[in-house]
Protein backbone atom coordinates (compact mmCIF):
# COMPACT_ATOMS: atom_id res chain seq x y z
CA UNK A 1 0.00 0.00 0.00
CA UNK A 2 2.90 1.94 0.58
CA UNK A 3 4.11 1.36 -3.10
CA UNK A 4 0.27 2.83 -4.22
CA UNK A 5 0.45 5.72 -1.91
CA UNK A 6 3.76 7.00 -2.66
CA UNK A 7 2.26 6.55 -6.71
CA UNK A 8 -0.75 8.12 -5.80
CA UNK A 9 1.13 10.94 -4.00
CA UNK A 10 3.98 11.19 -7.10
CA UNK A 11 0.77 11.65 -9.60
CA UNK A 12 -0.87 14.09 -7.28
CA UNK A 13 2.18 16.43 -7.35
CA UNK A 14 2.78 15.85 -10.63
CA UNK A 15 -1.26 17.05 -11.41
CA UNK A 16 -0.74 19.93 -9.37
CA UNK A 17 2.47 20.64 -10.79
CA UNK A 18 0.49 21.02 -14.25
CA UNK A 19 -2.18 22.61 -13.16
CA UNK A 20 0.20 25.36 -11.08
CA UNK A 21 2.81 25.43 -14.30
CA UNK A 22 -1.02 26.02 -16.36
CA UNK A 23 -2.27 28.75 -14.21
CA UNK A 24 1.20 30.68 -14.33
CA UNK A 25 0.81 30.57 -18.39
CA UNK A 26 -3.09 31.67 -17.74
CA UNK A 27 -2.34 34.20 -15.37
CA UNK A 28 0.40 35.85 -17.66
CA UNK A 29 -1.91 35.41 -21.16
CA UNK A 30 -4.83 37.28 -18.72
CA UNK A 31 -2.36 40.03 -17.37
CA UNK A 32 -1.11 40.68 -21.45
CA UNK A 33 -5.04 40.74 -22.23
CA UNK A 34 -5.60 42.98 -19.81
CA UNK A 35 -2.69 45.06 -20.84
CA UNK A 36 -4.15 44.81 -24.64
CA UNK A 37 -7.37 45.92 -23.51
CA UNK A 38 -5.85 49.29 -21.62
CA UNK A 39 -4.11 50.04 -24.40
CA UNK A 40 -6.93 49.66 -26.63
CA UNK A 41 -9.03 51.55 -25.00
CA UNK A 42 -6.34 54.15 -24.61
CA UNK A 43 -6.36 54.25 -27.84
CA UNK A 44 -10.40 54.34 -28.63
CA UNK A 45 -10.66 57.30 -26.36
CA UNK A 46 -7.90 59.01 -27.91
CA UNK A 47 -9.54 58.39 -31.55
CA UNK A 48 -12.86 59.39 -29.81
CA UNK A 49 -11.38 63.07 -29.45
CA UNK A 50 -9.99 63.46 -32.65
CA UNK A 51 -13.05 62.22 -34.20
CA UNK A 52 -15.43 64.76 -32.23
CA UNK A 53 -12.67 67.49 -32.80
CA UNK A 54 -12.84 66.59 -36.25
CA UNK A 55 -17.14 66.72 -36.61
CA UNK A 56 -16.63 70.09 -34.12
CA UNK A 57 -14.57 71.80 -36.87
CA UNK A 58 -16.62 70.84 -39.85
CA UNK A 59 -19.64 71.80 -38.35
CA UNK A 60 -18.30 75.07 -37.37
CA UNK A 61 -16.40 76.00 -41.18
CA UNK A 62 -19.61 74.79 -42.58
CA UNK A 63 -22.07 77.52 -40.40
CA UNK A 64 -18.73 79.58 -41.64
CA UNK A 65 -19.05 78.83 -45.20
CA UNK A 66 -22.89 78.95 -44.66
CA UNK A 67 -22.85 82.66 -43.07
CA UNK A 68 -20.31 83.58 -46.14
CA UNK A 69 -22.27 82.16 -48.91
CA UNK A 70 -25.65 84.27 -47.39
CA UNK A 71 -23.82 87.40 -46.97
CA UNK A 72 -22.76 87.06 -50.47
CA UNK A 73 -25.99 86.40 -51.86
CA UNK A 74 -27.47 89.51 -50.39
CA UNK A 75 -24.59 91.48 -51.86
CA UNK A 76 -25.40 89.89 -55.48
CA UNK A 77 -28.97 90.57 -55.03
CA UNK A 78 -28.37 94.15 -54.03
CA UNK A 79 -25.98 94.65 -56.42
CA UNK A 80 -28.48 93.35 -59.37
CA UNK A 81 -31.08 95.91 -57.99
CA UNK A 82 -28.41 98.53 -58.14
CA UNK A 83 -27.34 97.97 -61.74
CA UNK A 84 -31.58 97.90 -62.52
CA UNK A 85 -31.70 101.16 -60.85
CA UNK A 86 -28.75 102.42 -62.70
CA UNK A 87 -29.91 101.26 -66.05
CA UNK A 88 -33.12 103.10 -65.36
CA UNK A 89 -31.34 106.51 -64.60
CA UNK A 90 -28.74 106.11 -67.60
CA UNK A 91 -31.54 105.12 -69.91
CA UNK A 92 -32.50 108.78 -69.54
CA UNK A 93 -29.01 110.19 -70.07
CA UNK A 94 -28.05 111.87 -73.48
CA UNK A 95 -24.91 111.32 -73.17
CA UNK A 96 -24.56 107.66 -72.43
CA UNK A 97 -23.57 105.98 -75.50
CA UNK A 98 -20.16 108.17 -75.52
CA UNK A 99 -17.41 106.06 -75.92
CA UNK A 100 -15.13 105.53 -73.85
CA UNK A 101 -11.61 106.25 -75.49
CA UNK A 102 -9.93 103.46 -77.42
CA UNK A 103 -6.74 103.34 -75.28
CA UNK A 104 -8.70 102.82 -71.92
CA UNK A 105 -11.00 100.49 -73.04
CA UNK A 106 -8.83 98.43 -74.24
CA UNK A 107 -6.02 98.50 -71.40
CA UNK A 108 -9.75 97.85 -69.09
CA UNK A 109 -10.37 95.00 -71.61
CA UNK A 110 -7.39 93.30 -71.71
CA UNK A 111 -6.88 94.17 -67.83
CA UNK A 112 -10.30 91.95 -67.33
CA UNK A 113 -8.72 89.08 -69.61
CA UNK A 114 -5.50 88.99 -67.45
CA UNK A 115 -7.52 88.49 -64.48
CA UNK A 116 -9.68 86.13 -66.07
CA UNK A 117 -7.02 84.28 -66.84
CA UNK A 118 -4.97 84.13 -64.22
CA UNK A 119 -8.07 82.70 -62.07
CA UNK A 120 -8.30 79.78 -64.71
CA UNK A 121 -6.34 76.64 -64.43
CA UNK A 122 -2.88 76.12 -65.98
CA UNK A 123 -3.50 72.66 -67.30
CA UNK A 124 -7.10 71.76 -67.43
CA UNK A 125 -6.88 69.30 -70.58
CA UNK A 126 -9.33 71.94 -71.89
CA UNK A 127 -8.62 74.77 -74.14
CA UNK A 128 -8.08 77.80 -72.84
CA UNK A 129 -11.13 79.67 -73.16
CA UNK A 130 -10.41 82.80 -71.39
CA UNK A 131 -7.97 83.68 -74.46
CA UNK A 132 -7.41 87.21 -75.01
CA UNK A 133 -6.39 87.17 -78.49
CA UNK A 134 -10.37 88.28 -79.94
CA UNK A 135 -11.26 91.96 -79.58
CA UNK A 136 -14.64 93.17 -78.72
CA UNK A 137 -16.58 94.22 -81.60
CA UNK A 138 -17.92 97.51 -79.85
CA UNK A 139 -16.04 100.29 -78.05
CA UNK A 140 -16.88 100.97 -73.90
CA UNK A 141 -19.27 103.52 -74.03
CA UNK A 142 -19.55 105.33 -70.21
CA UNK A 143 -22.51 103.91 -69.38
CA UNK A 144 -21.46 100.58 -70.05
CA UNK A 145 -18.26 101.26 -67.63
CA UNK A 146 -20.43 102.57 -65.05
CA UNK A 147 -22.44 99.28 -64.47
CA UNK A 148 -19.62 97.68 -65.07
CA UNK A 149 -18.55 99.09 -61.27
CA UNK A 150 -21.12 97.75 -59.33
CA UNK A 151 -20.89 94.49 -60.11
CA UNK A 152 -17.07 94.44 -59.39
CA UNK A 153 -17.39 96.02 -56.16
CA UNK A 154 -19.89 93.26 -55.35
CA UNK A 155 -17.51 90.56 -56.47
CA UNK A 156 -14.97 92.03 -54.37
CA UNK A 157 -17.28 92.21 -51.10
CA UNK A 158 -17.77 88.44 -52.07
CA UNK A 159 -14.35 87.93 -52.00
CA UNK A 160 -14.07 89.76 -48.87
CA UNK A 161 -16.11 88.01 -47.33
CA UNK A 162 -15.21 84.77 -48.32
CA UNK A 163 -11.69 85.95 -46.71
CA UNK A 164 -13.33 86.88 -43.56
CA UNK A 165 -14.46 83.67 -43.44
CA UNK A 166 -11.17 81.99 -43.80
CA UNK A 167 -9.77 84.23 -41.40
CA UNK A 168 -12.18 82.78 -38.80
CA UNK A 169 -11.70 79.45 -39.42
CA UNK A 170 -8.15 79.66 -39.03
CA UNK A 171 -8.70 81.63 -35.96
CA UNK A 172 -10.86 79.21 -34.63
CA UNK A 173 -8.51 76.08 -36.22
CA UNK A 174 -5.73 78.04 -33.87
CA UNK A 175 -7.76 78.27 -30.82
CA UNK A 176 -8.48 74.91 -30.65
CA UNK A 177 -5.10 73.66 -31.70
CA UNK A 178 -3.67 75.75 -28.77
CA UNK A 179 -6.17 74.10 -26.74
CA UNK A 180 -5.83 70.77 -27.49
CA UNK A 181 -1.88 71.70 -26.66
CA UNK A 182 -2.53 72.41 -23.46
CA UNK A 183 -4.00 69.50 -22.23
């Protein structure tokens, strides 16, 4: 009996031998699970941020973009109800349809091309269609320079205000990058 006890007691350490040597290896896969899991939720809260950051500052340029595109909307529609009004008081001018001297009209004309130009694309694949090669048929008469003014002062309050607009979102881009430093 002695011979079956000391067997029985050799395969009891040698179970509980396996079973310690097994929980050592469980214990260690559990503690780098548990390290995984820290870090991944390190991480998800992290991403969390930059995601709501992210939705924060595209919701803001849009009401940006949004206030822009309104303001310059009324300043279109004002300045089409300006021209109207100006068409109606030159209609009754006698001296409207003076022309504008030759010179000047062209140096405004090919002026406007430049600028149109410049604002197109270098390499579109297309041709270039804002060309300045073809001369208007008519010369500038006064009255046609003097709605011509309206409109361009409209285009540039557009453009101002399109500016403004990028201004404050880079204000507000720098705000919140300074912020976001700080923590």
């Amino acid at each position: 009996m002695n011979r079956i006890t000391a067997i029985a007691s050799i395969a009891a350490v040698v179970v509980i031998a396996v079973l310690a040597a097994l929980l050592a290896f469980a214990k260690a896969d559990l503690s780098t699970a548990e390290s995984d899991n820290r870090v991944l939720k390190s991480d998800n809260a992290l991403q969390g941020q930059v995601i709501a950051t992210q939705a924060f500052n595209v919701n803001r340029f849009n009401q940006v973009a949004q206030l822009a595109a309104s303001a310059n909307a009324v300043v279109a529609s004002n300045a089409e109800k300006t021209v109207i009004e100006y068409r109606e008081i030159l209609r009754r001018e006698k001296n409207c349809d003076l022309p504008v001297p030759a010179d000047i009209a062209r140096g405004l004309l090919e002026y406007a091309y430049r600028l149109r130009a410049s604002a197109m694309h270098a390499d579109s694949g297309q041709p270039d269609t804002a060309d300045g090669s073809a001369a208007a048929t008519s010369g500038l008469t006064y009255c046609q320079a003097v709605l011509w003014l309206r409109p361009l002062l409209a285009t540039l309050e557009q453009a101002n205000n399109n500016f403004a607009g990028i201004r404050q979102i880079e204000k507000l881009r720098k705000t919140v990058t300074e912020g976001s430093d700080m923590k």
